[in-house]
Protein backbone atom coordinates (compact mmCIF):
# COMPACT_ATOMS: atom_id res chain seq x y z
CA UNK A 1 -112.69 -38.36 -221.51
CA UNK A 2 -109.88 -35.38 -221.07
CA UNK A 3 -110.62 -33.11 -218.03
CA UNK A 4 -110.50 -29.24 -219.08
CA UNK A 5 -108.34 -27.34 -216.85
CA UNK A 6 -111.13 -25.74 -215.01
CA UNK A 7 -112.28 -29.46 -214.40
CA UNK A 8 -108.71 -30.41 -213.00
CA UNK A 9 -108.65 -27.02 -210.73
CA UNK A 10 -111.55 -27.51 -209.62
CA UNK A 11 -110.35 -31.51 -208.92
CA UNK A 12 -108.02 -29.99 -206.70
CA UNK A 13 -109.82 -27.70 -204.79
CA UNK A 14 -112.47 -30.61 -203.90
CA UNK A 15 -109.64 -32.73 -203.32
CA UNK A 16 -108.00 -30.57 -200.76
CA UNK A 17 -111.27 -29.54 -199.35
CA UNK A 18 -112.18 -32.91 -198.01
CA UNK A 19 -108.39 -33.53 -197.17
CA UNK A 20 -107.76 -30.72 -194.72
CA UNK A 21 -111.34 -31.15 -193.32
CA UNK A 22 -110.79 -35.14 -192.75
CA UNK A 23 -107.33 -34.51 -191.33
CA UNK A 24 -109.10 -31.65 -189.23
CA UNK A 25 -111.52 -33.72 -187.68
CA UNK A 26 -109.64 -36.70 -186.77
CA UNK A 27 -107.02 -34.55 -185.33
CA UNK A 28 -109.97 -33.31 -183.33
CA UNK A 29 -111.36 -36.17 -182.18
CA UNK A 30 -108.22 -37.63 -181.16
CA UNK A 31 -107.72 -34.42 -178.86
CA UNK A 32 -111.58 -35.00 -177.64
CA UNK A 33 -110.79 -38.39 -176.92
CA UNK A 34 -107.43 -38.61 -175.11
CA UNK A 35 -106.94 -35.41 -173.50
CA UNK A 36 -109.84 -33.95 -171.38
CA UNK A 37 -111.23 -30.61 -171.72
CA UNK A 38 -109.44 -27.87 -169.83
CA UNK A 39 -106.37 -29.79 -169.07
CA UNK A 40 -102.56 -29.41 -170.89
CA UNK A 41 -100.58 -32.40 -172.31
CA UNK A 42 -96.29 -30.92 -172.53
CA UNK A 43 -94.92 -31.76 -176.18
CA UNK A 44 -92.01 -29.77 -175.52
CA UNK A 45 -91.35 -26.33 -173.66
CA UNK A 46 -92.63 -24.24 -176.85
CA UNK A 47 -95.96 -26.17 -177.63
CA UNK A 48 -98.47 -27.54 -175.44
CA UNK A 49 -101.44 -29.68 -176.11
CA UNK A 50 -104.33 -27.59 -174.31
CA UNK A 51 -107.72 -29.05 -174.72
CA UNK A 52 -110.12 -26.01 -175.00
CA UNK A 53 -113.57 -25.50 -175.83
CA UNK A 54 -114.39 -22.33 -177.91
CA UNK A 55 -118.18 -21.58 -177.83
CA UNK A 56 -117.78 -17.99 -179.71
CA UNK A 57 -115.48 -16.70 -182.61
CA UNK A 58 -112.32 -15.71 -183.77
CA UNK A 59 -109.63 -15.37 -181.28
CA UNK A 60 -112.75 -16.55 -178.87
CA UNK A 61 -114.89 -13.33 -179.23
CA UNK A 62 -118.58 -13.40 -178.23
CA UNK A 63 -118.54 -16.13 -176.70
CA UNK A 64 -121.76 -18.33 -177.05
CA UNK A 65 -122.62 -16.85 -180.00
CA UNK A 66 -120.90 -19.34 -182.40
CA UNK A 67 -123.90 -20.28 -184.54
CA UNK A 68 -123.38 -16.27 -185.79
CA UNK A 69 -119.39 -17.25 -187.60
CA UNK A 70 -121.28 -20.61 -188.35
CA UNK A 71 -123.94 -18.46 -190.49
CA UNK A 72 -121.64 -16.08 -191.54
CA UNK A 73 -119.06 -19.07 -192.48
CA UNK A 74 -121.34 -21.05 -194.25
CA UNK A 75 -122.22 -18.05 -196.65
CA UNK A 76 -118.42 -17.07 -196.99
CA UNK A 77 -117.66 -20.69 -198.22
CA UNK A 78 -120.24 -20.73 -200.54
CA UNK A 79 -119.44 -17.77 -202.17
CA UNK A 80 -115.43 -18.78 -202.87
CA UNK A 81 -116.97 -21.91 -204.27
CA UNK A 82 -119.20 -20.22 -206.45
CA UNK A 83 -116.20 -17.59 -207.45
CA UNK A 84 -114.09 -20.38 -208.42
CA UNK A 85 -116.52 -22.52 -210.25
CA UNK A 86 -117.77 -19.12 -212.21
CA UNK A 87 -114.85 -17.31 -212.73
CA UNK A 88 -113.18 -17.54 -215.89
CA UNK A 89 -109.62 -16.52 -215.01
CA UNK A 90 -108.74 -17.95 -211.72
CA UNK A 91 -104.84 -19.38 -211.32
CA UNK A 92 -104.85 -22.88 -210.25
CA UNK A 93 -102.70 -21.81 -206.88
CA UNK A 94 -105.98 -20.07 -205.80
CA UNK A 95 -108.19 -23.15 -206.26
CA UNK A 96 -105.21 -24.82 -204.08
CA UNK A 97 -105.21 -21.71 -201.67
CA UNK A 98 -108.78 -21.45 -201.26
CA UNK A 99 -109.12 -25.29 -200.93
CA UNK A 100 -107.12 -25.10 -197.89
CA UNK A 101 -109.30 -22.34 -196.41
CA UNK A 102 -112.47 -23.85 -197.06
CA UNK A 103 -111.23 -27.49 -196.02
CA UNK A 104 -110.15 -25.30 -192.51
CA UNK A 105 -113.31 -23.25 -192.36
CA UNK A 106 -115.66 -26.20 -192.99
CA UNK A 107 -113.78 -28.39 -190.38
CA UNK A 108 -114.75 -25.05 -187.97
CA UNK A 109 -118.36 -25.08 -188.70
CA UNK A 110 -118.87 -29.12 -188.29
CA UNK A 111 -117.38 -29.23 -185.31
CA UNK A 112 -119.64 -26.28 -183.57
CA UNK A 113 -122.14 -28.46 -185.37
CA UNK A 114 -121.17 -31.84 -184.42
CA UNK A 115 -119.65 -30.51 -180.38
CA UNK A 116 -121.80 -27.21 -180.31
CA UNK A 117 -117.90 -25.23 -180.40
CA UNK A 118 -114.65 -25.24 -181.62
CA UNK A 119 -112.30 -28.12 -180.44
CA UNK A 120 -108.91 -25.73 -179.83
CA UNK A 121 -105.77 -27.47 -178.64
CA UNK A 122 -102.49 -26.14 -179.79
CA UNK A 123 -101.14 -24.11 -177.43
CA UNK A 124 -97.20 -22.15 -178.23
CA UNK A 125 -96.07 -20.88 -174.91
CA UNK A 126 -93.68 -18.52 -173.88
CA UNK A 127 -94.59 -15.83 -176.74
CA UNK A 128 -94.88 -12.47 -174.68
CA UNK A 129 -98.56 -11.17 -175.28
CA UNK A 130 -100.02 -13.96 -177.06
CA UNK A 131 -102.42 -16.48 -174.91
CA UNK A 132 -104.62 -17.86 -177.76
CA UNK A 133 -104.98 -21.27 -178.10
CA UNK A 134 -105.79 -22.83 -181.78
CA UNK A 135 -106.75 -25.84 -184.00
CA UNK A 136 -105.41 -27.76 -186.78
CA UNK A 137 -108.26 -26.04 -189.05
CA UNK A 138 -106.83 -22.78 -188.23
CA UNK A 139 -103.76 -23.53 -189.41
CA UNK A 140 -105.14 -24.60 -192.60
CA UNK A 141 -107.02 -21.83 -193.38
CA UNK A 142 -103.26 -19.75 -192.79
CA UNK A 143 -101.87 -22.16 -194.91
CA UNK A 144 -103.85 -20.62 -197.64
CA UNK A 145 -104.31 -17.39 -196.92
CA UNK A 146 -100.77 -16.14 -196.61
CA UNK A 147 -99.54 -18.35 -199.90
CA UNK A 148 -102.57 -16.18 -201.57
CA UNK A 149 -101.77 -12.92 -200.10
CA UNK A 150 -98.10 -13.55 -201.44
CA UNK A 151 -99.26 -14.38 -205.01
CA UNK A 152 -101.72 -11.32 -205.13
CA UNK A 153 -98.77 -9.00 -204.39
CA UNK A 154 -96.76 -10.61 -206.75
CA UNK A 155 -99.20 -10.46 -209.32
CA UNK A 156 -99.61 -6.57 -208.61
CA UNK A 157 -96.34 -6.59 -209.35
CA UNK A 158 -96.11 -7.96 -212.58
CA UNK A 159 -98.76 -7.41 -214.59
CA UNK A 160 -97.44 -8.04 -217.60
CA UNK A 161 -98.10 -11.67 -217.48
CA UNK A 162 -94.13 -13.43 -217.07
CA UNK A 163 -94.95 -13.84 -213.52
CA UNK A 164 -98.14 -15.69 -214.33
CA UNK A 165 -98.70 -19.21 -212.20
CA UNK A 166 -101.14 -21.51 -213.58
């Protein structure tokens, strides 16, 4: 039995979902495990290991009100599922886009599930006016979205259909 290309794309997107969340959450428990909370391993003078917990959203706002971007995540994943299972005309570099953003996203939402917050560690110093500390799930999730951002302005661009990537 062939696969249809919907089928493969869709192959993909699973298959990079449950990637980037694995990958996510063993980084994470590695950092939960050998480093302890609110103290700094050195890598180098640029980036830091900092183990932080963060109990609220993005860039740590309202704090202890995680369970609201939990809610609010779980329906946004959902939803760019359902778009690319339903959709008749989607490229497959968005099912590989989007499969790193939901693979980051859902690695977000099991660990305020699994740890009740966000297990944050990577820490780039010496970057005037920037003090936020991330995750490996993060990073995913900018893995696709920038890609994406760069193929929708491209496809603006050419609309004629020579740009097209399938």
């Amino acid at each position: 039995m062939q696969l249809d290309k919907k089928q493969t794309n869709m192959l993909w997107f699973i298959g990079l979902v449950l990637t980037v969340l694995a990958l996510s959450q063993i980084i994470g428990y590695w950092v939960n495990s050998t480093i302890p909370e609110n103290t700094s391993i050195e890598w180098n003078s640029l980036i830091h290991f900092t183990h932080i917990r963060n109990y609220g959203g993005v860039f740590g706002m309202l704090q202890g009100m995680g369970w609201i971007f939990a809610v609010i995540s779980i329906g946004l994943l959902i939803g760019v599922s359902a778009y690319l299972w339903l959709s008749p005309s989607i490229k497959r570099h968005e099912y590989i886009c989007f499969g790193f953003i939901v693979g980051g996203g859902a690695s977000n939402i099991l660990d305020r599930f699994v740890y009740g917050s966000v297990i944050d560690f990577i820490d780039i110093q010496h970057i005037p006016y920037w003090n936020y500390i991330f995750n490996t799930a993060d990073v995913m999730v900018h893995v696709g979205i920038w890609p994406l951002l760069v193929f929708s302005f491209i496809a603006n661009e050419d609309d004629t259909g020579s740009g097209k990537l399938n």
